[in-house]
N, C-alpha and C. Protein backbone atom coordinates (compact mmCIF):
# COMPACT_ATOMS: atom_id res chain seq x y z
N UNK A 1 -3.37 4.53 4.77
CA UNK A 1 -2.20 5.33 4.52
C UNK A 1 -2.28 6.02 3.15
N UNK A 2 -2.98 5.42 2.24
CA UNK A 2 -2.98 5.80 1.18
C UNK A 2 -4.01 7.11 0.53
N UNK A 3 -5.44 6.89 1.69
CA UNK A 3 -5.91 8.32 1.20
C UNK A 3 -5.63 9.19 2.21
N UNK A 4 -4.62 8.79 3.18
CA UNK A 4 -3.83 10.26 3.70
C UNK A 4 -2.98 10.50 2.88
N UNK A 5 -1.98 10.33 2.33
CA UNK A 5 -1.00 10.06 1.55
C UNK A 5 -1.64 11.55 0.39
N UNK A 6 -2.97 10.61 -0.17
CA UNK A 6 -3.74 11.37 -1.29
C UNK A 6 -4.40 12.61 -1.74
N UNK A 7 -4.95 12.27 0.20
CA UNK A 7 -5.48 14.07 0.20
C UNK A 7 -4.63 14.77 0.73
N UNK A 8 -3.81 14.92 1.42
CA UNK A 8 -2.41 15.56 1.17
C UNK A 8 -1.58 15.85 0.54
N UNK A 9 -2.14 15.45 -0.50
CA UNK A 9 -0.96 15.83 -2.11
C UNK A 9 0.23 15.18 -1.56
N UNK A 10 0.35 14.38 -0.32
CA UNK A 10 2.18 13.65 -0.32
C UNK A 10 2.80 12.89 -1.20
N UNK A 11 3.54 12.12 -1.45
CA UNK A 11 4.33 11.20 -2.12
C UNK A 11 5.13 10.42 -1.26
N UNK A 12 4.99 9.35 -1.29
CA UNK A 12 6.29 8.25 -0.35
C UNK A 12 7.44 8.18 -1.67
N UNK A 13 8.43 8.63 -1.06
CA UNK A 13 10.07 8.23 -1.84
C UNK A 13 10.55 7.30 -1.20
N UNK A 14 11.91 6.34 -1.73
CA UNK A 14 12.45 5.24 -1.23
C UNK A 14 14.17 5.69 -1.84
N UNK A 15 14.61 5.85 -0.34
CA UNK A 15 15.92 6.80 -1.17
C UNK A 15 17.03 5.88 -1.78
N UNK A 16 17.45 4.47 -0.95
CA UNK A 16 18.16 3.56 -1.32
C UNK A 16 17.36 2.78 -1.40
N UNK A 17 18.12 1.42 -2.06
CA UNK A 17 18.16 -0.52 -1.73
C UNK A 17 17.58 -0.63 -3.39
N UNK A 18 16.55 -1.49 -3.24
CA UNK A 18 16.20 -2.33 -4.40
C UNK A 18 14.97 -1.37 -4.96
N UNK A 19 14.42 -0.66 -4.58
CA UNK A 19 13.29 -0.08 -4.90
C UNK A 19 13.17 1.46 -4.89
N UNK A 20 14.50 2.03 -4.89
CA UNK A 20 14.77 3.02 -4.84
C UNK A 20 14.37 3.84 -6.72
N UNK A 21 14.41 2.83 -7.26
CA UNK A 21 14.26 3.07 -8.75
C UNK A 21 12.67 3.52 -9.29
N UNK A 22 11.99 3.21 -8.51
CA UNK A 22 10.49 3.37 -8.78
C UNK A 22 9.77 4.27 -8.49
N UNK A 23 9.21 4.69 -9.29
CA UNK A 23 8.45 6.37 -9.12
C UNK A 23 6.95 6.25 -8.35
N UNK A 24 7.16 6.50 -7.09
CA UNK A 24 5.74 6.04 -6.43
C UNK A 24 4.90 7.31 -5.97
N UNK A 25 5.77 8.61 -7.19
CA UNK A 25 4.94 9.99 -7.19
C UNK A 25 4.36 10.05 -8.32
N UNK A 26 3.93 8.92 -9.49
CA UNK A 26 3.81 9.08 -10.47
C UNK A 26 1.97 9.25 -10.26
N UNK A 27 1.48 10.38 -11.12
CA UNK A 27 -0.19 10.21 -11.78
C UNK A 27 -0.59 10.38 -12.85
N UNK A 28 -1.76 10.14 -12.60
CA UNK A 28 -2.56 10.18 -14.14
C UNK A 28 -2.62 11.19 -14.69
N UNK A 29 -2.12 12.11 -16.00
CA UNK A 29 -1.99 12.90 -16.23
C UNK A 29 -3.62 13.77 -16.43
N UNK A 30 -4.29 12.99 -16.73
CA UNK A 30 -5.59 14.04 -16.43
C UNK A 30 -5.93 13.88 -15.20
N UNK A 31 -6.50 13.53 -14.45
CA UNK A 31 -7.49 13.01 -13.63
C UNK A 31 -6.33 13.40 -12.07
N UNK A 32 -5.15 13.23 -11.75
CA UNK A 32 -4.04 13.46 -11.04
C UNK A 32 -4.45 12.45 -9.79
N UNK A 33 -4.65 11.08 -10.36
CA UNK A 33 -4.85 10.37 -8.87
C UNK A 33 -3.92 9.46 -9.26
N UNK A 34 -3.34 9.17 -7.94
CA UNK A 34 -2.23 8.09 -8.04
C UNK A 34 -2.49 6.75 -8.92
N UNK A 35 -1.41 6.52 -9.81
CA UNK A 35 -1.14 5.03 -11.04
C UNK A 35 -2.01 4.10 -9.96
N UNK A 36 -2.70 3.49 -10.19
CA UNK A 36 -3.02 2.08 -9.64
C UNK A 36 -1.96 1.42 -9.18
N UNK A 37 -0.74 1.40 -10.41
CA UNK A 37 0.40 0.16 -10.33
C UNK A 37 1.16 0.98 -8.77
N UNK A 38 1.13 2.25 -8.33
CA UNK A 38 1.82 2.76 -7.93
C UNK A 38 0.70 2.50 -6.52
N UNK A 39 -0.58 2.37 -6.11
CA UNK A 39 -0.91 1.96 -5.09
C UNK A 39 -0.85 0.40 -4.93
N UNK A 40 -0.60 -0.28 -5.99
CA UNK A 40 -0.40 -1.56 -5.74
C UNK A 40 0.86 -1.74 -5.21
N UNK A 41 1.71 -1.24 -5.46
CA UNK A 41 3.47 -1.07 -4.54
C UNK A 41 3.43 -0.97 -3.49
N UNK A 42 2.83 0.31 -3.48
CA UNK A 42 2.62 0.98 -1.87
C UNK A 42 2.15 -0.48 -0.75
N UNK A 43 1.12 -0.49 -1.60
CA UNK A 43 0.10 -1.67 -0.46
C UNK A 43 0.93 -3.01 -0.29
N UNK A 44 1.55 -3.42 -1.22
CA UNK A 44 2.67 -4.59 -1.28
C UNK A 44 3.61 -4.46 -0.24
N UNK A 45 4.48 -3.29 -0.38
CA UNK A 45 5.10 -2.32 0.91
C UNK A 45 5.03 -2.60 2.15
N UNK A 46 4.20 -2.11 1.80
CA UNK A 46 3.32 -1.80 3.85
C UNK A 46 2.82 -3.81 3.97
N UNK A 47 2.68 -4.36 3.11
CA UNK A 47 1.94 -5.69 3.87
C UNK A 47 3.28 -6.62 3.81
N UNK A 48 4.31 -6.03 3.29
CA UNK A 48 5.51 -6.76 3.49
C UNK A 48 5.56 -6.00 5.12
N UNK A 49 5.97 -4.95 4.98
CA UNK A 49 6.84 -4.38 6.38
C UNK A 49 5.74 -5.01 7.45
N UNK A 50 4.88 -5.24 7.36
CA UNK A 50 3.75 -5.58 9.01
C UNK A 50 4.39 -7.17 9.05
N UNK A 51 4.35 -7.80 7.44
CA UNK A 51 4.92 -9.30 7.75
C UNK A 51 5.89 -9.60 8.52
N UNK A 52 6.80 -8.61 8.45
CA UNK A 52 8.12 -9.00 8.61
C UNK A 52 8.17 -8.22 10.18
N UNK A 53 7.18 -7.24 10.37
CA UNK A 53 7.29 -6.85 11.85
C UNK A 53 7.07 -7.83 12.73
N UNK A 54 5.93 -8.59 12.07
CA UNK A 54 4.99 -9.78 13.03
C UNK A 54 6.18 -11.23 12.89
N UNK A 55 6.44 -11.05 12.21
CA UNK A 55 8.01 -12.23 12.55
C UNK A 55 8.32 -12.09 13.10
């Protein structure tokens, strides 16, 4: 999801709840590839939502 996400120039937003506060369009100002900390969210994200699907 994430190097579609990438080579698409997209951004995932989170409009409400608890995580609505976090900038997960943020990059590196030279280089313009997504924060690490900001694919580490993402991936946290997504391996929560499959957890909780598979429950």
């Amino acid at each position: 999801m994430l190097a579609v996400l990438h080579h698409d120039r997209l951004a995932l937003r989170i409009h409400d709840g608890a995580f609505s506060a976090m900038d997960l369009t943020a990059r590196h100002p030279r280089t313009g590839e997504l924060l690490s900390t900001v694919k580490f969210m993402v991936q946290t994200l997504a391996a929560a939502g499959e957890l909780q699907r598979d429950l």
